[in-house]
Every structure is written in C-alpha cells, then in structure tokens.
N, C-alpha and C. Protein backbone atom coordinates (compact mmCIF):
# COMPACT_ATOMS: atom_id res chain seq x y z
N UNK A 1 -29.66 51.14 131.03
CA UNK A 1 -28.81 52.25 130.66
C UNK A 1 -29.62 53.54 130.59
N UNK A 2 -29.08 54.90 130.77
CA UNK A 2 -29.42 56.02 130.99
C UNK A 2 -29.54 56.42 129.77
N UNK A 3 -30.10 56.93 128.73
CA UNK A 3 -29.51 57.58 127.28
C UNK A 3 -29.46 59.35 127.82
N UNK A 4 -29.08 59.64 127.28
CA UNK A 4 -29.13 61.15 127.13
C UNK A 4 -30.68 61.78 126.65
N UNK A 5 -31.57 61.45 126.39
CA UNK A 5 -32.83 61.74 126.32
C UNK A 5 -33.32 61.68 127.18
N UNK A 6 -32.94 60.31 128.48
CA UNK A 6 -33.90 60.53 128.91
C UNK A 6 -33.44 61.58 130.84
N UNK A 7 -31.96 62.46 130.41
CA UNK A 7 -31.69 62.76 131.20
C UNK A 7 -32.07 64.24 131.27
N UNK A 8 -32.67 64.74 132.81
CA UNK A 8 -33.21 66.01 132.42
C UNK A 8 -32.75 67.25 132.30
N UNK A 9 -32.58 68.40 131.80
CA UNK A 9 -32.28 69.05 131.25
C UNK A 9 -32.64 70.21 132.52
N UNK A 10 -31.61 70.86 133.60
CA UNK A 10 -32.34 71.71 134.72
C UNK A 10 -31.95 73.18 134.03
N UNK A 11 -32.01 74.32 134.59
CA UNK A 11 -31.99 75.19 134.41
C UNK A 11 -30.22 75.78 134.73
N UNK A 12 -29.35 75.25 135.18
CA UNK A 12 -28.49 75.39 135.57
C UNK A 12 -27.07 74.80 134.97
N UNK A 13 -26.53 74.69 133.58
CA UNK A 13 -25.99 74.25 133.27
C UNK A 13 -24.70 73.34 134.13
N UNK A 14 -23.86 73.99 135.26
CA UNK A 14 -22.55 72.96 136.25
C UNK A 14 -23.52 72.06 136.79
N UNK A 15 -25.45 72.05 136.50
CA UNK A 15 -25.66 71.21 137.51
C UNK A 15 -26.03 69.70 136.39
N UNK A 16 -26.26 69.93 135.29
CA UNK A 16 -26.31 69.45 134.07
C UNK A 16 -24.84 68.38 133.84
N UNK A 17 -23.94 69.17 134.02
CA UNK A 17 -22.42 68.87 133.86
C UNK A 17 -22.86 67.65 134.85
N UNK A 18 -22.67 67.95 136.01
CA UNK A 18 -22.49 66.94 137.26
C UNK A 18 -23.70 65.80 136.88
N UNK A 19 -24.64 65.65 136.56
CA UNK A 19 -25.78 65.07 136.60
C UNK A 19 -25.40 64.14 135.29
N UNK A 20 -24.59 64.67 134.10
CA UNK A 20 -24.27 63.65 132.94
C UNK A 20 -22.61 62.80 133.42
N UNK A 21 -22.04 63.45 134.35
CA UNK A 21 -20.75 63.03 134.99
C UNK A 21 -21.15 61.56 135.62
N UNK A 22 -22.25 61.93 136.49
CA UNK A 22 -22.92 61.04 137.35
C UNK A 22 -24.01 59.75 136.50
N UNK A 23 -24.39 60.21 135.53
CA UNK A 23 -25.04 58.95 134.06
C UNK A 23 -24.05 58.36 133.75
N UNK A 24 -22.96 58.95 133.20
CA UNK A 24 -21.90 57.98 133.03
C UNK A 24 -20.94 57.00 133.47
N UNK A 25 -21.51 57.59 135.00
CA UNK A 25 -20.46 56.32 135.93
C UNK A 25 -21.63 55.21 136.51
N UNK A 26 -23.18 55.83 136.31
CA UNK A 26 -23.99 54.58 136.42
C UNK A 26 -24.49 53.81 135.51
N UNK A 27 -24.07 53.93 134.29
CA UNK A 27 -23.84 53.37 133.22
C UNK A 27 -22.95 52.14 133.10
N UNK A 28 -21.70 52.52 133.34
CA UNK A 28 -20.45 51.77 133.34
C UNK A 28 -20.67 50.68 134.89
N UNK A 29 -21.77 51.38 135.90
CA UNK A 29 -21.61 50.18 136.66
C UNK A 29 -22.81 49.08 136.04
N UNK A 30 -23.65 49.63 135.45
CA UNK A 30 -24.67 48.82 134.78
C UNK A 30 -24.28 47.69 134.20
N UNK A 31 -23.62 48.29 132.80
CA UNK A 31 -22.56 47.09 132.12
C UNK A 31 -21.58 46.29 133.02
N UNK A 32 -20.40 46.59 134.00
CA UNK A 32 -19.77 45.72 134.28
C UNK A 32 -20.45 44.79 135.16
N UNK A 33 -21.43 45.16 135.70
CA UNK A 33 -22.80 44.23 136.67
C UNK A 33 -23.00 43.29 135.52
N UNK A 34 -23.35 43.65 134.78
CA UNK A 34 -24.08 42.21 133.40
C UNK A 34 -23.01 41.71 133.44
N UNK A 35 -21.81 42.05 133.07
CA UNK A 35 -20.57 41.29 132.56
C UNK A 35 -20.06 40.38 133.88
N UNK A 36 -20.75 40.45 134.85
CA UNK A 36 -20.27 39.75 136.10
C UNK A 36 -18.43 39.81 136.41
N UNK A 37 -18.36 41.18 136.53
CA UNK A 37 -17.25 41.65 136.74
C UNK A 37 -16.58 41.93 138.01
N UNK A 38 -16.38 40.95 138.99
CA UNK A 38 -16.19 41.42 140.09
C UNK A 38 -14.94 42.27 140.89
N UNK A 39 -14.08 42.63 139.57
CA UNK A 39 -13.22 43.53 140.26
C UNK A 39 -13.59 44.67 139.91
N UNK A 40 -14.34 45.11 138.90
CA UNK A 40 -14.67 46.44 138.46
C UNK A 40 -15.72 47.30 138.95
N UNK A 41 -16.55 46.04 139.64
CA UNK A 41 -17.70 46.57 140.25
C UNK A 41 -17.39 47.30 141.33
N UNK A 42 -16.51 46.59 142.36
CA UNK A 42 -16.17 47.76 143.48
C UNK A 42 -15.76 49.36 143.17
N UNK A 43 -14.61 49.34 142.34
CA UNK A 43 -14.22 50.28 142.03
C UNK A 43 -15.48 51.17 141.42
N UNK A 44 -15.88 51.04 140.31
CA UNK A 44 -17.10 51.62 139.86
C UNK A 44 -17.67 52.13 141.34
N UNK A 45 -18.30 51.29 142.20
CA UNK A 45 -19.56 51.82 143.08
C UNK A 45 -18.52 52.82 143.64
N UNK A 46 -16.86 52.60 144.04
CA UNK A 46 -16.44 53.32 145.37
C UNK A 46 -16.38 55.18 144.14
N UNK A 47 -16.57 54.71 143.27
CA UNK A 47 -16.26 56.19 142.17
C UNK A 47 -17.45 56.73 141.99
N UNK A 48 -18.78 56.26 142.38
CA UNK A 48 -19.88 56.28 142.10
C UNK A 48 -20.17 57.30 143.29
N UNK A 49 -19.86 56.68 144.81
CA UNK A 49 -20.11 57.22 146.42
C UNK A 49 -19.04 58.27 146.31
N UNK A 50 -17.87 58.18 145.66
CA UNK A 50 -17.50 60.01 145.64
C UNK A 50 -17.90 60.55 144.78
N UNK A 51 -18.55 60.51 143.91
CA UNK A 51 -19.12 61.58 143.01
C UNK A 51 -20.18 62.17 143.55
N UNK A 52 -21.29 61.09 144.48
CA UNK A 52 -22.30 61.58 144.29
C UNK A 52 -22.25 62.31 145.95
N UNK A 53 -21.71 61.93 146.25
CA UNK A 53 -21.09 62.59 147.66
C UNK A 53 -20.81 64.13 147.16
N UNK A 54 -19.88 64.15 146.35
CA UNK A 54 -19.43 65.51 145.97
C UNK A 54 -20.40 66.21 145.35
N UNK A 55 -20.93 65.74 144.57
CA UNK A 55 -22.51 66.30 144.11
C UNK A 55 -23.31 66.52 145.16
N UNK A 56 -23.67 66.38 145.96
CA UNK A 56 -24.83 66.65 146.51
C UNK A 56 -24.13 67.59 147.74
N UNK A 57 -23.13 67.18 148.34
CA UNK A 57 -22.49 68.38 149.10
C UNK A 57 -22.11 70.24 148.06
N UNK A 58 -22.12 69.85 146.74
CA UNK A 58 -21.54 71.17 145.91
C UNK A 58 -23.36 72.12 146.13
N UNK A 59 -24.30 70.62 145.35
CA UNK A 59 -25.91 71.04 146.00
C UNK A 59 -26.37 71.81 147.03
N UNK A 60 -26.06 71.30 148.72
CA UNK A 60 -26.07 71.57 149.77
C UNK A 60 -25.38 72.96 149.95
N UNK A 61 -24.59 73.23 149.22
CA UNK A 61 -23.73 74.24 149.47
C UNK A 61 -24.40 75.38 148.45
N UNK A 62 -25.26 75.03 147.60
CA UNK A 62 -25.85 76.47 146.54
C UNK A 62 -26.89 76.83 147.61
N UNK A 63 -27.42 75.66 147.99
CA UNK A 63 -28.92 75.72 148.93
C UNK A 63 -28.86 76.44 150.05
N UNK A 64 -28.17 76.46 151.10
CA UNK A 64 -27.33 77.15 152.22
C UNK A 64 -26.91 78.32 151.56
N UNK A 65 -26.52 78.65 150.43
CA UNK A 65 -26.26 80.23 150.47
C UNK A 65 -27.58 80.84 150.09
N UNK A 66 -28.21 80.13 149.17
CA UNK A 66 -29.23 80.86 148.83
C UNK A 66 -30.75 80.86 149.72
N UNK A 67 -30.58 80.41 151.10
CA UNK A 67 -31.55 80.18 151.82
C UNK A 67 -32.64 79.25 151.43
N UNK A 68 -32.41 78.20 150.24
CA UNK A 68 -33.19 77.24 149.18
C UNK A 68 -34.57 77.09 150.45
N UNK A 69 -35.56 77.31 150.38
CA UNK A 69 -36.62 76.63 151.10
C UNK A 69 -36.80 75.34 151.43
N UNK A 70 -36.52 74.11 150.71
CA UNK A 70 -36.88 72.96 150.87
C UNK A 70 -35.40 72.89 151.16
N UNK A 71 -34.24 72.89 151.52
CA UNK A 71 -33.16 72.46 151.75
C UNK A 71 -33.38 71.27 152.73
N UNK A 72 -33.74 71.40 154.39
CA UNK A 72 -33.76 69.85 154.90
C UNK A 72 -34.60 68.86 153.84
N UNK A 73 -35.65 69.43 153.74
CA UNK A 73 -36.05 67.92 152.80
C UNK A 73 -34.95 67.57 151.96
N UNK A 74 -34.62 68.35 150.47
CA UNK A 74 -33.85 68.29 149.86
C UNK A 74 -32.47 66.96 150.35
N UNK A 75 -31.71 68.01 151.62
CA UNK A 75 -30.64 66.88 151.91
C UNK A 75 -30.89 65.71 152.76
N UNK A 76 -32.20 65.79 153.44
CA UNK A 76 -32.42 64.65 153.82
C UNK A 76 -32.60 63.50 153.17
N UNK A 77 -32.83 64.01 151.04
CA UNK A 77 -33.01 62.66 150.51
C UNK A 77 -31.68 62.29 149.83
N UNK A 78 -30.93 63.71 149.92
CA UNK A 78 -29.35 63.08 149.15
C UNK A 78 -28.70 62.00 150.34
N UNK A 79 -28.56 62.60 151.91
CA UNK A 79 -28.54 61.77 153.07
C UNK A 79 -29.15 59.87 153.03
N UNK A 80 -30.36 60.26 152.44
CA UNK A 80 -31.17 58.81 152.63
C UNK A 80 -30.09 57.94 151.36
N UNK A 81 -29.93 59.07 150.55
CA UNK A 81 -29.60 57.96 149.07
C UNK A 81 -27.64 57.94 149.36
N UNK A 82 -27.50 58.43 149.96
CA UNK A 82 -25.82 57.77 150.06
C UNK A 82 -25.51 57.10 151.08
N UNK A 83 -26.72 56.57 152.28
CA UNK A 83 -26.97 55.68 153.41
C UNK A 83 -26.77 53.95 152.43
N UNK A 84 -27.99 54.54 151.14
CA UNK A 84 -28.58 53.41 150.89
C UNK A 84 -27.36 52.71 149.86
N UNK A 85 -26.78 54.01 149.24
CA UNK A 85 -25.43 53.62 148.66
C UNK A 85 -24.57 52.79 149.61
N UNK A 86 -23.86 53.62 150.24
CA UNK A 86 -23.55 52.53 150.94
C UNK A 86 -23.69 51.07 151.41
N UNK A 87 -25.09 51.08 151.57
CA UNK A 87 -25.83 49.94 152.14
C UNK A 87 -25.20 48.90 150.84
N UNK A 88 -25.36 49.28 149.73
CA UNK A 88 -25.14 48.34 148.63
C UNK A 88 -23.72 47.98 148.65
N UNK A 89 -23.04 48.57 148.78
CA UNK A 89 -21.55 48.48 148.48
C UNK A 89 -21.25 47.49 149.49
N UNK A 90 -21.49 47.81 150.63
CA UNK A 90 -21.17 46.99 152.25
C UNK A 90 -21.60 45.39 151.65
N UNK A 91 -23.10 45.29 151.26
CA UNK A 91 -23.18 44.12 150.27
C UNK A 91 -22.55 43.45 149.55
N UNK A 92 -22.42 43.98 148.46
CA UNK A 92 -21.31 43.65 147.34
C UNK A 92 -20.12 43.15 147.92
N UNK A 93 -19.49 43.97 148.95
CA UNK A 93 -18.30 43.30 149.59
C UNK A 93 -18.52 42.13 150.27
N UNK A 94 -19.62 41.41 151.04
CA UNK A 94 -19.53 40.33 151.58
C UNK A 94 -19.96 39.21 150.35
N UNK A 95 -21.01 39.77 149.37
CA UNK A 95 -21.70 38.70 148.83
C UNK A 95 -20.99 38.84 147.19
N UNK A 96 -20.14 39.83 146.76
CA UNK A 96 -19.71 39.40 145.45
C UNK A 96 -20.87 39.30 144.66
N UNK A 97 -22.44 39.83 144.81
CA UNK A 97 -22.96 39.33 143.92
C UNK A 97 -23.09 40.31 142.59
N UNK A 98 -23.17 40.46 141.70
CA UNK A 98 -23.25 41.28 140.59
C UNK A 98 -24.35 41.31 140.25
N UNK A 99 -25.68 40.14 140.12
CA UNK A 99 -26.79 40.16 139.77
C UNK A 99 -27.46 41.04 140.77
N UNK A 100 -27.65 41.63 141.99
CA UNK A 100 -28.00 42.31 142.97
C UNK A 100 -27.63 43.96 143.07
N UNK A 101 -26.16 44.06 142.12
CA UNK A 101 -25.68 45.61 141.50
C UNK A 101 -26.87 46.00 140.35
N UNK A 102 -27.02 44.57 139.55
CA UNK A 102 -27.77 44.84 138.25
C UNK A 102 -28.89 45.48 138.70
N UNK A 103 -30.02 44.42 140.06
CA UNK A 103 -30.92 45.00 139.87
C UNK A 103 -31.13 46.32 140.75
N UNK A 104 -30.56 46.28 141.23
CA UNK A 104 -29.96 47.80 142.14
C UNK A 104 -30.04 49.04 141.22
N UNK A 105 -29.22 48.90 139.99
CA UNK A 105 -29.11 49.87 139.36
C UNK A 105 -30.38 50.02 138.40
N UNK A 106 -31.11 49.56 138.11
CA UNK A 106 -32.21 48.93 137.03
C UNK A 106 -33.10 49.29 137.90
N UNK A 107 -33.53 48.79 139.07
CA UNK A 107 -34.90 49.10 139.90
C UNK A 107 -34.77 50.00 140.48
N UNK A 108 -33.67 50.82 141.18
CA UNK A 108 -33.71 51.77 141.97
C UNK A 108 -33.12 53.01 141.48
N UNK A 109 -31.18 52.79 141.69
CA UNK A 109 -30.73 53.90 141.09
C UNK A 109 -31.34 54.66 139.88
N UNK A 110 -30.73 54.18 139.26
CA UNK A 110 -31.45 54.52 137.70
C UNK A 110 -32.82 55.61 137.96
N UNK A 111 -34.12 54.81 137.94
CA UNK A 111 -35.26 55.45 138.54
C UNK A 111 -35.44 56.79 139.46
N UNK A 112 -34.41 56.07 140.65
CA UNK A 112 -34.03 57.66 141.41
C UNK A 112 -33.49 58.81 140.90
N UNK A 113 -32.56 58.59 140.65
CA UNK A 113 -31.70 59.04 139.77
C UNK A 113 -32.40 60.33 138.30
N UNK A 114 -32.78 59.65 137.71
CA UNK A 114 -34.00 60.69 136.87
C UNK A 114 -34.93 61.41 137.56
N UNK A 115 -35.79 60.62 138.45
CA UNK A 115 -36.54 61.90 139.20
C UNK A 115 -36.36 62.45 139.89
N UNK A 116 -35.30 62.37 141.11
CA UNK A 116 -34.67 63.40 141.60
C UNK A 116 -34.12 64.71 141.02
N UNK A 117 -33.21 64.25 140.05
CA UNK A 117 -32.86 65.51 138.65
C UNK A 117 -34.19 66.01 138.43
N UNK A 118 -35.13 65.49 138.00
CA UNK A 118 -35.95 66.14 137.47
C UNK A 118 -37.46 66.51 138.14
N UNK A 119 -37.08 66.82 139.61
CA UNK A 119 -38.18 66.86 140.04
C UNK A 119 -37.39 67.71 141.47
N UNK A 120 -36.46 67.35 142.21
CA UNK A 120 -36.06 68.09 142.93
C UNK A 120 -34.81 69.10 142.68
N UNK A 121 -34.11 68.83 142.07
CA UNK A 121 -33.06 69.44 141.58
C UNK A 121 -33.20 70.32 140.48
N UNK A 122 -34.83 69.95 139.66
CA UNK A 122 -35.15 70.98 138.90
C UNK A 122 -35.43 72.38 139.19
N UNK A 123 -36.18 71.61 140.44
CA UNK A 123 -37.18 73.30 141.14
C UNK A 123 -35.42 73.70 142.04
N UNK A 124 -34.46 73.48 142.14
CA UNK A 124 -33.18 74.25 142.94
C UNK A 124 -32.78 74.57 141.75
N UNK A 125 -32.85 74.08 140.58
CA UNK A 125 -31.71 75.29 139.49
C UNK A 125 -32.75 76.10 139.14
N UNK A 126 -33.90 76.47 139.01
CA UNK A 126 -34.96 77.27 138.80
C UNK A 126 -34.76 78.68 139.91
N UNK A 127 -34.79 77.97 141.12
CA UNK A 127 -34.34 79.05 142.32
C UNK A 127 -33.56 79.19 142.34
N UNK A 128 -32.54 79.05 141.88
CA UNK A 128 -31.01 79.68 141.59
C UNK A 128 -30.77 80.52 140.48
N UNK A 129 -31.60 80.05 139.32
CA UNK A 129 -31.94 80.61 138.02
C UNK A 129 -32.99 82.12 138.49
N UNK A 130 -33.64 81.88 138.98
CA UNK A 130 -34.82 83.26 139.45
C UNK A 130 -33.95 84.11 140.38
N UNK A 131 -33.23 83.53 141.44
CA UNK A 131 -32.55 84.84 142.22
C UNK A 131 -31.13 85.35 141.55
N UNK A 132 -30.65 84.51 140.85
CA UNK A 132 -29.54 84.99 140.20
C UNK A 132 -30.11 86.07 139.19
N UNK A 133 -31.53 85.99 138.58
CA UNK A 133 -31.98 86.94 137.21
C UNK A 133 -32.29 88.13 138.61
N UNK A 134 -33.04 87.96 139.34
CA UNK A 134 -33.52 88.89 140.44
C UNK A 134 -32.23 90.11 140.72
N UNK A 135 -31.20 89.01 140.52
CA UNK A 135 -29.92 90.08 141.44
C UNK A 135 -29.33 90.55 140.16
N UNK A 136 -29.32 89.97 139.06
CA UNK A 136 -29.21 90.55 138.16
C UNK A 136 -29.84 92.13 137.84
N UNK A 137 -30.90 91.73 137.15
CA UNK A 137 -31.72 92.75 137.11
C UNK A 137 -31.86 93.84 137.95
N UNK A 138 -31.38 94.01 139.19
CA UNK A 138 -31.21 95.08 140.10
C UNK A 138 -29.98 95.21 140.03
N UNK A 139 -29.15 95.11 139.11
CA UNK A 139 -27.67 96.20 138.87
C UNK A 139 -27.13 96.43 137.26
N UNK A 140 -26.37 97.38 137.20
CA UNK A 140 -26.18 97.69 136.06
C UNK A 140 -25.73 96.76 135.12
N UNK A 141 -25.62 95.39 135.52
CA UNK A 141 -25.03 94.89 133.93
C UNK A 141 -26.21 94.21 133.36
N UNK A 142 -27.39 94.38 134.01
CA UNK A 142 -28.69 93.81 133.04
C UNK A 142 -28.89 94.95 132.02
N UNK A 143 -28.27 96.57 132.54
CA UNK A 143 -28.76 97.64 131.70
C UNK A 143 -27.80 97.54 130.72
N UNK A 144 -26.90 97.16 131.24
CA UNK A 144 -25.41 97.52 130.15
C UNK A 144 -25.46 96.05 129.00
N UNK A 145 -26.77 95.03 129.50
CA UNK A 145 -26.53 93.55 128.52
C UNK A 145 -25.54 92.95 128.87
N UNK A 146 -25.05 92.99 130.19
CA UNK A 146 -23.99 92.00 130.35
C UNK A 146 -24.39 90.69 130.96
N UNK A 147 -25.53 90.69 131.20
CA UNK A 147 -25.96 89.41 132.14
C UNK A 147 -26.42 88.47 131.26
C-alpha cells in the first residue's frame, strides 16, 4: 500500500490531485489482488489504464505548451508504462491470476509509481512552477500582489 507519506509532494498542486487520484486506485487494486478477487480486479486495472492514460496525456499536454525540455524522454516513459499496463491486464484476462496483480503492484507499479512522481514529474511541476513565476513577474499582477 501507498500511504500518503510516502507520496511526493510536486510543486504543482492539479498535479498532486491526479497523482493521489491515481494512489488510490492502486491501492484498491492492491487489496482486491490479496483478496483474490477476480471480478474486481479487472475492473480496478481497466480504471487504473484510464486514469493513468488521462494523466499522462493532461502531462504531455503542459509539456508541449511549455516547450518542457525532456518531453520525448518524459513520454517515452509514460508510453513504456501504459504498454506494460496493458501487458498486465492482457494477462490477467487469460490467466485469472491475482497473485501476479499482487506482485505487479508490490514490485513494480508501486515503486514506479513514487519515483516517477518524484523524480520526473517533480522537475515538470518545477518548470511549470519557474515559467509560470517568470511570466508572472513580467506583468502587472506580481506588482499589484495578485499572483
């Protein structure tokens, strides 16, 4: 399980939002994996591949406006990790296994999951955080305290 401590904290609060949206649905697949739940598990993963789908395309889309520097790397690893999503799910559907979600989520997700937040997605709300103060600061509502 994810606790809230140990989830990281970026500079960008909607990206914070999405990133505890996204703990909580790999949470819930954690538990129904132990519970050897095999109708809940699908559902979980297929709620899991649109979230994080939608997350990382909302990502892709700050990065592209703001000319983000590392953007191909960047989506080449959201790309790699909803390949590999997939890859699991396609699994699950032939083999039903739940012990294989468990360690899925435990050895990989999970793991990924934190350092990506906190290692790539940190340094993009930082550069979103610096050019947003940048564009700030060059117009009147930094003078007026509105920013």
């Amino acid at each position: 399980m994810i606790t809230l401590e140990q989830l990281p904290i970026v500079a960008i609060p909607s990206m914070n939002d999405t990133h505890l949206e996204e703990t909580l649905i790999i949470n819930r697949l954690e538990t129904v994996a132990k519970d050897n739940n095999t109708e809940a598990v699908p559902e979980i993963l297929k709620e899991l591949l649109e979230h994080t789908a939608a997350h990382f395309l909302d990502e892709e889309d700050m990065m592209e406006e703001v000319s983000f520097p590392t953007f191909k790397t960047h989506k080449s690893e959201h790309d790699r990790h909803l390949h590999e999503l997939k890859s699991v799910i396609k699994y699950f559907e032939e083999h039903k296994d739940t012990r294989a979600i468990s360690a899925y989520v435990e050895g990989n997700l999970t793991p990924w999951t934190l350092h990506h937040a906190d290692t790539m997605d940190r340094m993009l709300a930082l550069f979103l955080e610096e050019g947003a103060t940048t564009a700030c600061s060059a117009t009147k509502g930094c003078r007026t305290g509105d920013c």
